[in-house]
C-alpha atoms as a PDB file:
ATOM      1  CA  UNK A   1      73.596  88.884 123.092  1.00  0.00           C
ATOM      2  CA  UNK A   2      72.108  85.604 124.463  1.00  0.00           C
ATOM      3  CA  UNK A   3      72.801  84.302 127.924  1.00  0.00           C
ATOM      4  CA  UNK A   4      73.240  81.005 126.014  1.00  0.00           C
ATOM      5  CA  UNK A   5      77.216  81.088 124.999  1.00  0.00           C
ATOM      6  CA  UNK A   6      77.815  78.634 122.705  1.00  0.00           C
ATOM      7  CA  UNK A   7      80.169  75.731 123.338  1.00  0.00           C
ATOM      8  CA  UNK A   8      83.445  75.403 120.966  1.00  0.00           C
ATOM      9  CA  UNK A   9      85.326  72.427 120.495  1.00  0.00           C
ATOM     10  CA  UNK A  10      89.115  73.212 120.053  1.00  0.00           C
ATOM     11  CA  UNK A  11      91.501  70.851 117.970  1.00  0.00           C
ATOM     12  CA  UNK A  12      94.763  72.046 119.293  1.00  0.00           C
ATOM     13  CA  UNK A  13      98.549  70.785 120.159  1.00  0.00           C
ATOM     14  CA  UNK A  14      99.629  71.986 117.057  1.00  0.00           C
ATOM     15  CA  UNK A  15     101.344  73.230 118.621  1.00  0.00           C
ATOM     16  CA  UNK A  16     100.463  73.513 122.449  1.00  0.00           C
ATOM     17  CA  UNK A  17     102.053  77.121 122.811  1.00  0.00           C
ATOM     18  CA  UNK A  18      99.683  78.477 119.982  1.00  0.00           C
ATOM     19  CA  UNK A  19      96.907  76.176 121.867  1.00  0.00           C
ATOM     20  CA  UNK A  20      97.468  78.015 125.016  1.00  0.00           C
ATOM     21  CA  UNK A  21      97.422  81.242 123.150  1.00  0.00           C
ATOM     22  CA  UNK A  22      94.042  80.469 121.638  1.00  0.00           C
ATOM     23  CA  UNK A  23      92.467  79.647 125.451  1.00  0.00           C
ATOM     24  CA  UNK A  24      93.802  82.578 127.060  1.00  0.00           C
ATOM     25  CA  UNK A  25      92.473  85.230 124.190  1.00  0.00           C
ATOM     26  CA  UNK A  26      89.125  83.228 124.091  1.00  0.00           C
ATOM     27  CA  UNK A  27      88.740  83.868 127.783  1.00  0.00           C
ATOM     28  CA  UNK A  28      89.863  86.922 128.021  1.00  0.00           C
ATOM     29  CA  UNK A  29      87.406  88.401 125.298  1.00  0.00           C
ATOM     30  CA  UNK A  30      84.598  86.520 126.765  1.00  0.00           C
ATOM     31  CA  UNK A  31      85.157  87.834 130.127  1.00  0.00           C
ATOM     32  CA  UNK A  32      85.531  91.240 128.394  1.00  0.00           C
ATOM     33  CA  UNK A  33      82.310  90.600 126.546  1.00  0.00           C
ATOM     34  CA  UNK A  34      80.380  89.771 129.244  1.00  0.00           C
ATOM     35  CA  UNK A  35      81.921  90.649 132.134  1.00  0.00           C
ATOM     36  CA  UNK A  36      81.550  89.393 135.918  1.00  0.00           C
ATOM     37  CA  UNK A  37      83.322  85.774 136.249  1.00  0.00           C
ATOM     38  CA  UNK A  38      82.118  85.042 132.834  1.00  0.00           C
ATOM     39  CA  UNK A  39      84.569  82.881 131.211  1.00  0.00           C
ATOM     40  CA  UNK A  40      84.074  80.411 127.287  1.00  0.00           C
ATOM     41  CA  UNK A  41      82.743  77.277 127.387  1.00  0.00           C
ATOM     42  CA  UNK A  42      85.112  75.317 126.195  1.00  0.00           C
ATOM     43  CA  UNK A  43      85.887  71.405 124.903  1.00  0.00           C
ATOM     44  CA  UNK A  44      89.871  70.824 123.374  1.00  0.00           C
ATOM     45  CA  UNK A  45      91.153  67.703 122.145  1.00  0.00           C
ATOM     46  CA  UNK A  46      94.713  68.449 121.963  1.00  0.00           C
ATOM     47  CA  UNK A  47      97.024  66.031 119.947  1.00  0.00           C
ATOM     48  CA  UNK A  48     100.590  64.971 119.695  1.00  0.00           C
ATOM     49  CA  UNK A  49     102.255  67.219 117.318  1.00  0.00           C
ATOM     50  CA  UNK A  50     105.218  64.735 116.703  1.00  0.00           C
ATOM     51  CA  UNK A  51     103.011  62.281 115.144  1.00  0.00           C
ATOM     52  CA  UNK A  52     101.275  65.085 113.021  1.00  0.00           C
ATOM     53  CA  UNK A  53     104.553  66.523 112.167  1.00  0.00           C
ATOM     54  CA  UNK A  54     105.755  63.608 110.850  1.00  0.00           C
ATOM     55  CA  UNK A  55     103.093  62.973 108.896  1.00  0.00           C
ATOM     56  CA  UNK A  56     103.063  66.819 107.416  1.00  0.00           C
ATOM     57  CA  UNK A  57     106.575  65.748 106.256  1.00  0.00           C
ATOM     58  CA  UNK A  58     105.994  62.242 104.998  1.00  0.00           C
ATOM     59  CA  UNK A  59     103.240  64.312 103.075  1.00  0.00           C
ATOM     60  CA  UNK A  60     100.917  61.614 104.793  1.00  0.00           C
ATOM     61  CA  UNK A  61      97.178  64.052 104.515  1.00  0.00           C
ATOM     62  CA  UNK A  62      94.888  60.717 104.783  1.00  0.00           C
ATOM     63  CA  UNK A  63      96.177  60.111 108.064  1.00  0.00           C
ATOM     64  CA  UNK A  64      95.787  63.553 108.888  1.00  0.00           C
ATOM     65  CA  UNK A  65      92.271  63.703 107.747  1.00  0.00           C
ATOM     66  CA  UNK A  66      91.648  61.112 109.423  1.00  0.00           C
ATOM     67  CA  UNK A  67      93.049  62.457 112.810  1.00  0.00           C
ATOM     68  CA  UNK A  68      91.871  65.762 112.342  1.00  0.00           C
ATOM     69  CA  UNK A  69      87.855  63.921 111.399  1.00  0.00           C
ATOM     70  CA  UNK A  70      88.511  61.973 114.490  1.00  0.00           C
ATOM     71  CA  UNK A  71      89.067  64.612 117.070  1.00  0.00           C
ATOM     72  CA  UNK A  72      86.425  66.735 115.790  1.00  0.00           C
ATOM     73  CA  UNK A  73      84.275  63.627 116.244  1.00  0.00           C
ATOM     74  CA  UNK A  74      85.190  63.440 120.125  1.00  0.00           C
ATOM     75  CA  UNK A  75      84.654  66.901 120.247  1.00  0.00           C
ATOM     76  CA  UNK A  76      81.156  66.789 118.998  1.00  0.00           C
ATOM     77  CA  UNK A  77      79.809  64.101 121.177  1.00  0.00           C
ATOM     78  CA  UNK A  78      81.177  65.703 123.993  1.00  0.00           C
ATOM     79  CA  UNK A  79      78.529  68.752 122.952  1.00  0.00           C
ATOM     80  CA  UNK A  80      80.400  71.351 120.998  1.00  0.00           C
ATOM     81  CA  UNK A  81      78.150  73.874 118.850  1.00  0.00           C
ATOM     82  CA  UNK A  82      80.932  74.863 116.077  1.00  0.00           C
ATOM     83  CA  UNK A  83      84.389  73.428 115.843  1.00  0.00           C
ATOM     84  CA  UNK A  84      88.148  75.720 115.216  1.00  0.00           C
ATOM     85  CA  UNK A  85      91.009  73.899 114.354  1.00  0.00           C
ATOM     86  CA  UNK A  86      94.093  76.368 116.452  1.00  0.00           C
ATOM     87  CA  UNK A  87      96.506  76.252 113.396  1.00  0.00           C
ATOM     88  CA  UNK A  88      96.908  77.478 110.052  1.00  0.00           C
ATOM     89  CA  UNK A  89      98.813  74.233 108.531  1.00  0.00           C
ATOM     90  CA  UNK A  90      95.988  71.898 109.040  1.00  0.00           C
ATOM     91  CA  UNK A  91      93.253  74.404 107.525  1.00  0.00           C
ATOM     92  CA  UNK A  92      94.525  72.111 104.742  1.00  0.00           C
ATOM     93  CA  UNK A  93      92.076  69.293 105.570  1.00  0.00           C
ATOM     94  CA  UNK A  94      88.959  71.959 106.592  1.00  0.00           C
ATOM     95  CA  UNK A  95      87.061  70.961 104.255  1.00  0.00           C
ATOM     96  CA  UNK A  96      87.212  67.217 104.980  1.00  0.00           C
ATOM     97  CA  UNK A  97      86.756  67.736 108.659  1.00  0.00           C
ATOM     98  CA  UNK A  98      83.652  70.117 107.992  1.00  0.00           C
ATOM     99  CA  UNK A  99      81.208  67.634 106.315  1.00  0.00           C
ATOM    100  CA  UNK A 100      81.741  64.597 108.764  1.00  0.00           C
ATOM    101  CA  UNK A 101      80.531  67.140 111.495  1.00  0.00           C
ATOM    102  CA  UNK A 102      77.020  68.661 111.700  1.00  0.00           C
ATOM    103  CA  UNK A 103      77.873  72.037 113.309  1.00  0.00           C
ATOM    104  CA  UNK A 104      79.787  74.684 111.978  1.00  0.00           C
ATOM    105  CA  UNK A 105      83.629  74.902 111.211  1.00  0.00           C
ATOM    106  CA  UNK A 106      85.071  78.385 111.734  1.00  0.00           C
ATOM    107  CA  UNK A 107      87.683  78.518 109.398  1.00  0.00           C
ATOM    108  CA  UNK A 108      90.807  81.298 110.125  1.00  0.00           C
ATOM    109  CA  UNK A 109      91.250  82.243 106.992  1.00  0.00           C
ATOM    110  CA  UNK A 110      87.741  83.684 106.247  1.00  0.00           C
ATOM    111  CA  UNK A 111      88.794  85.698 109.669  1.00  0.00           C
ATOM    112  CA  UNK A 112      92.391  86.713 108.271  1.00  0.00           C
ATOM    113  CA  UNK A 113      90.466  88.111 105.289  1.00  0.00           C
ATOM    114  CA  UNK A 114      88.193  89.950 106.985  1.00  0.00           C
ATOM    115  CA  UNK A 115      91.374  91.854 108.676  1.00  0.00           C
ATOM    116  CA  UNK A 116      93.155  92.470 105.542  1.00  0.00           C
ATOM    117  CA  UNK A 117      90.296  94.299 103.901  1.00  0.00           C
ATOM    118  CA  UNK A 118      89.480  96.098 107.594  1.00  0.00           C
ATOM    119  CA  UNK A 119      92.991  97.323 107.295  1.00  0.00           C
ATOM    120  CA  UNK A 120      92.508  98.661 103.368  1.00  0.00           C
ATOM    121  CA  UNK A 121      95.067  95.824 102.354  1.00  0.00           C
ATOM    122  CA  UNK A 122      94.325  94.154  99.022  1.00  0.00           C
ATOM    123  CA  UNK A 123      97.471  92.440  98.498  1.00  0.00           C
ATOM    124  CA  UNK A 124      99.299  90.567 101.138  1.00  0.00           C
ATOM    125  CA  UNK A 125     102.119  88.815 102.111  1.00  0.00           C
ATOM    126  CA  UNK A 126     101.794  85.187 103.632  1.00  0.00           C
ATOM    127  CA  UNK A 127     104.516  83.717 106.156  1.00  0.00           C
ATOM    128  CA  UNK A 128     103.780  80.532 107.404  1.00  0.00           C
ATOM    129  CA  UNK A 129     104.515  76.779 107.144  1.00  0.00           C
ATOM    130  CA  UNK A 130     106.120  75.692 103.886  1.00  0.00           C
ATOM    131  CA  UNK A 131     102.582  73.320 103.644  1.00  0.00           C
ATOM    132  CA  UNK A 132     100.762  76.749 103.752  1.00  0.00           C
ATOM    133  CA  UNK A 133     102.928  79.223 101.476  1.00  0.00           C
ATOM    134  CA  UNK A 134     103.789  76.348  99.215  1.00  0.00           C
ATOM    135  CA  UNK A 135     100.154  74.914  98.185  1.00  0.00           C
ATOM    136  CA  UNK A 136      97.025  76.350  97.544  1.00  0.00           C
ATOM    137  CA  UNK A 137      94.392  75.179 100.435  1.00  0.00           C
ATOM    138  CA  UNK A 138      95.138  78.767 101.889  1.00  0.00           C
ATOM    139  CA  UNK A 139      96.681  81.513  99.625  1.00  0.00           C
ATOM    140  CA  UNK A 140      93.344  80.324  97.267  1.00  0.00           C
ATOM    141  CA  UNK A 141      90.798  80.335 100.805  1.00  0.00           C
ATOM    142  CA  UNK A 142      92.173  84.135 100.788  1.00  0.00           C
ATOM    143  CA  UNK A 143      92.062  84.673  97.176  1.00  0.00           C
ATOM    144  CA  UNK A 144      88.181  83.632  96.984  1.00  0.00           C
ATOM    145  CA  UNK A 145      87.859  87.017  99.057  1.00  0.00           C
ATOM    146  CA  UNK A 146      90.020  88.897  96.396  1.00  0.00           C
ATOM    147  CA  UNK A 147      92.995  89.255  98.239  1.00  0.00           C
ATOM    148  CA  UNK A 148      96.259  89.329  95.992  1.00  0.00           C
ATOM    149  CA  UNK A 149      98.622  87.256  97.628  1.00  0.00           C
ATOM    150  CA  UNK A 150     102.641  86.732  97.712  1.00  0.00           C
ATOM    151  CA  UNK A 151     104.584  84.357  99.552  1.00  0.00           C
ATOM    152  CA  UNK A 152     108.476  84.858 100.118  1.00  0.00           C
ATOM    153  CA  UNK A 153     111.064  83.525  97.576  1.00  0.00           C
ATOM    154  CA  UNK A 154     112.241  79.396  98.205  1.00  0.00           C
ATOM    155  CA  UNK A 155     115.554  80.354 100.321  1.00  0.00           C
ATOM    156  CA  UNK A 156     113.098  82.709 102.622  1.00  0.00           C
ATOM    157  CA  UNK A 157     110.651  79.876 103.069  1.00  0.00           C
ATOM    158  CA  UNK A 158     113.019  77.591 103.954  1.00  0.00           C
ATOM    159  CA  UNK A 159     114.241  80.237 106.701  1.00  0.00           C
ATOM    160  CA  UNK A 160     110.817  80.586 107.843  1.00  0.00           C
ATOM    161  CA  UNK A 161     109.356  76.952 107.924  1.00  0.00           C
ATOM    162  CA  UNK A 162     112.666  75.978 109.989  1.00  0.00           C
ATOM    163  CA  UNK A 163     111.687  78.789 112.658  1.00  0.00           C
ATOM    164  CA  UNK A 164     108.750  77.822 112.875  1.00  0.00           C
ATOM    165  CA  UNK A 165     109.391  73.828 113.777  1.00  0.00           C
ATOM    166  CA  UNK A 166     112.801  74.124 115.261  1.00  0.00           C
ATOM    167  CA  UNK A 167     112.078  77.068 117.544  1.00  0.00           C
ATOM    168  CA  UNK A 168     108.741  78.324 117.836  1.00  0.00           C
ATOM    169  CA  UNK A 169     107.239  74.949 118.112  1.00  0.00           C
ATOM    170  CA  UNK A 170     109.596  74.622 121.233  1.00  0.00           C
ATOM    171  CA  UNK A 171     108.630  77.819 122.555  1.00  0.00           C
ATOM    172  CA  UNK A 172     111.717  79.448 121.481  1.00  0.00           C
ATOM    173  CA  UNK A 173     112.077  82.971 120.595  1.00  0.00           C
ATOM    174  CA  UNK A 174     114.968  84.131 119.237  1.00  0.00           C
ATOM    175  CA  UNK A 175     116.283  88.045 118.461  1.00  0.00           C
ATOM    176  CA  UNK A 176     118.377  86.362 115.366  1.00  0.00           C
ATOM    177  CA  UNK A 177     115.246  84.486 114.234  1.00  0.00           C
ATOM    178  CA  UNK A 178     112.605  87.788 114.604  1.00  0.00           C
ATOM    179  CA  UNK A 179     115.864  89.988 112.595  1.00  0.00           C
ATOM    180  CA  UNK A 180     115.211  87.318 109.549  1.00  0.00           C
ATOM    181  CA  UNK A 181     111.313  87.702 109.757  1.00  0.00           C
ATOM    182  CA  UNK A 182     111.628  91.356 109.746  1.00  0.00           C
ATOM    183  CA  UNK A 183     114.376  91.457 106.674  1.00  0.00           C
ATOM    184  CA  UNK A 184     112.007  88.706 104.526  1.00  0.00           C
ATOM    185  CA  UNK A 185     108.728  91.226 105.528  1.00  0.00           C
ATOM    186  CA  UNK A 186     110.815  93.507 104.196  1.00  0.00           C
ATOM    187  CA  UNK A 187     111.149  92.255 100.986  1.00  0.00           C
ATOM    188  CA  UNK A 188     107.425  91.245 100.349  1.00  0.00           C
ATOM    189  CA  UNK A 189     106.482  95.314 101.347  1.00  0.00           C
ATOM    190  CA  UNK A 190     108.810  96.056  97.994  1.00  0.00           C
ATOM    191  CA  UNK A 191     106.977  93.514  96.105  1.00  0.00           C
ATOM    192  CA  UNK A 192     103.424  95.473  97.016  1.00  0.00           C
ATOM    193  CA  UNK A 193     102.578  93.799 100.197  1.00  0.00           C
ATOM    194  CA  UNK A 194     100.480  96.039 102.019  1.00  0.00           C
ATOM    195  CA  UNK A 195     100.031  93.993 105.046  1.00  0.00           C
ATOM    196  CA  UNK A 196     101.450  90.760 106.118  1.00  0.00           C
ATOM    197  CA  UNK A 197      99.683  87.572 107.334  1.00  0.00           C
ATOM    198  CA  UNK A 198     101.220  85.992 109.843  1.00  0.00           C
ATOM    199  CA  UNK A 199      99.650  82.490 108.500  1.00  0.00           C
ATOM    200  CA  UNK A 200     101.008  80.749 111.467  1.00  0.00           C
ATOM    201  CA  UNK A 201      99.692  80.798 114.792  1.00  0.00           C
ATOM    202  CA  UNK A 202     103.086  80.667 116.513  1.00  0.00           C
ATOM    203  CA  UNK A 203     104.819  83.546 114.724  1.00  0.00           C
ATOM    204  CA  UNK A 204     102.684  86.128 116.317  1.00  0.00           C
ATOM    205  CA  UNK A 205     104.854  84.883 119.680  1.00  0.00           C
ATOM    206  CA  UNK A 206     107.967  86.385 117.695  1.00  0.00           C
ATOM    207  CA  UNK A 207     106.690  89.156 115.462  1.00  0.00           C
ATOM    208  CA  UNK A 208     105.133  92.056 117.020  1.00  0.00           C
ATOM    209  CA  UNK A 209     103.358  95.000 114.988  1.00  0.00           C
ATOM    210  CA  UNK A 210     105.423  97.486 117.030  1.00  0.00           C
ATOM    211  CA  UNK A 211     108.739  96.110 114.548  1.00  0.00           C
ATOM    212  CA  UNK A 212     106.953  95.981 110.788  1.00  0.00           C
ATOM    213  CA  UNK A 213     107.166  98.775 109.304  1.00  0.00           C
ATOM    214  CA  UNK A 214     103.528  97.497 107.502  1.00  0.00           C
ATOM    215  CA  UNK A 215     100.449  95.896 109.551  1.00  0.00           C
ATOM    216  CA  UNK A 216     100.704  92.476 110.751  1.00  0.00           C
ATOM    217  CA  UNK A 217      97.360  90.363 110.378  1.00  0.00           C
ATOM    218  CA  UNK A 218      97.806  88.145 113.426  1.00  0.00           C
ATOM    219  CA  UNK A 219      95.621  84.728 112.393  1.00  0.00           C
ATOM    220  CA  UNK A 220      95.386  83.661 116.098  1.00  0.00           C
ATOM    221  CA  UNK A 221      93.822  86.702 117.268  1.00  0.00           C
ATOM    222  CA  UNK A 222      91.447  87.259 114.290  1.00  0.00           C
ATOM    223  CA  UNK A 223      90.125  83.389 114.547  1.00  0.00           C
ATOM    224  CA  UNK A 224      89.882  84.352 118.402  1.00  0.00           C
ATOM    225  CA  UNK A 225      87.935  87.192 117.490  1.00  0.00           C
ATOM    226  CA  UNK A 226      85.440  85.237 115.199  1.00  0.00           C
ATOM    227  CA  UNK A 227      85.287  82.254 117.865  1.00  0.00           C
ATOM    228  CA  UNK A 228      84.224  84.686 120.559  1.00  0.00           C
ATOM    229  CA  UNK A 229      81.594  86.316 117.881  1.00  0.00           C
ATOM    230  CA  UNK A 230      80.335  82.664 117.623  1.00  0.00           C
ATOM    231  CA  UNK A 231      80.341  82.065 121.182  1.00  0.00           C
ATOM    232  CA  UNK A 232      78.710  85.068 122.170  1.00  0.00           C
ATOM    233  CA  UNK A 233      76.267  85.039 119.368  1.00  0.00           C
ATOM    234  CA  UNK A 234      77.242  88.364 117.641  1.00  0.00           C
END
């Protein structure tokens, strides 16, 4: 282990409650990892979510290339040694955002993958944004590490992409709301699922493992678990 941690620079506000998430876990595991006082060195340029909303919905991914290019720009002249971006949606524009940078991007779905085979699950079931279930930026990122993947039917993504911006997004957890997850997890186990991803970083705040009835791949805490890796030099 060196006594060199390395310094990450965090794209977050997308939302800020998966943000916070992502610095708490990254401490916590660093002070774990090293003990004492030890805590991560850490650099976040956290954005407004309304404006990157909007342009998720207008469909708008130059601008959020752009943004996303931008912030990872601030980030590395402030001195950060490898870059996350603390979502799942916005993997979209990874590979954009990793060659205008000249340190490494850690990227949460090669993370997520690494879980799904840890847990002996070869075919998985994705929740997340209707960006992520919908297009292929991250059901293929999974797929290039032979993972079968499923995604829910069109009325159970439109449950779960409303969740996700009209509640969890506003910090909202609601016993109604985690019922629906459960029942559409349901449905993807009798389709083969044999785990599910939780390809969102803010549905881990309403889906715990202790109600699937199949394991749960948290994203948040595997990419927090490859950050600290990084950080600590593993």
């Amino acid at each position: 282990m060196s006594n060199n941690p390395v310094r990450i620079g965090i794209i977050g506000g997308m939302s800020w409650q998966s943000t916070q998430s992502y610095y708490q876990q990254i401490n916590q595991q660093v002070a774990h990892r090293l003990g004492g006082l030890h805590s991560a060195d850490l650099l976040i340029h956290s954005v407004d979510f309304e404006q990157i909303s909007q342009w998720q919905h207008d469909n708008n991914w130059g601008a959020l290339t752009e943004a996303l290019c931008h912030s990872a720009s601030l980030l590395c002249q402030g001195g950060a040694q490898a870059i996350v971006i603390a979502t799942n949606t916005m993997h979209k524009v990874a590979g954009e955002v990793a060659l205008t940078i000249p340190v490494p991007l850690i990227h949460i779905a090669d993370a997520t993958a690494k879980r799904c085979h840890h847990v002996g699950a070869l075919k998985v079931g994705l929740l997340g944004t209707r960006f992520t279930m919908e297009q292929a930026f991250y059901r293929d990122r999974l797929a290039a590490h032979q993972l079968d993947v499923v995604v829910p039917d069109e009325p159970d993504r439109e449950v779960v992409h409303s969740i996700i911006y009209e509640e969890l997004c506003k910090g909202i957890i609601n016993n109604a709301s985690q019922q629906r997850y459960l029942e559409i997890i349901q449905k993807l186990r009798a389709r083969g699922a044999e785990a599910i991803v939780l390809g969102c970083t803010e549905i881990g705040l309403l889906v715990k493992q202790e109600n699937s009835p199949i394991p749960l791949i948290d994203t948040t805490a595997e990419h927090v678990a490859a950050i600290v890796d990084r950080i600590c030099q593993k």
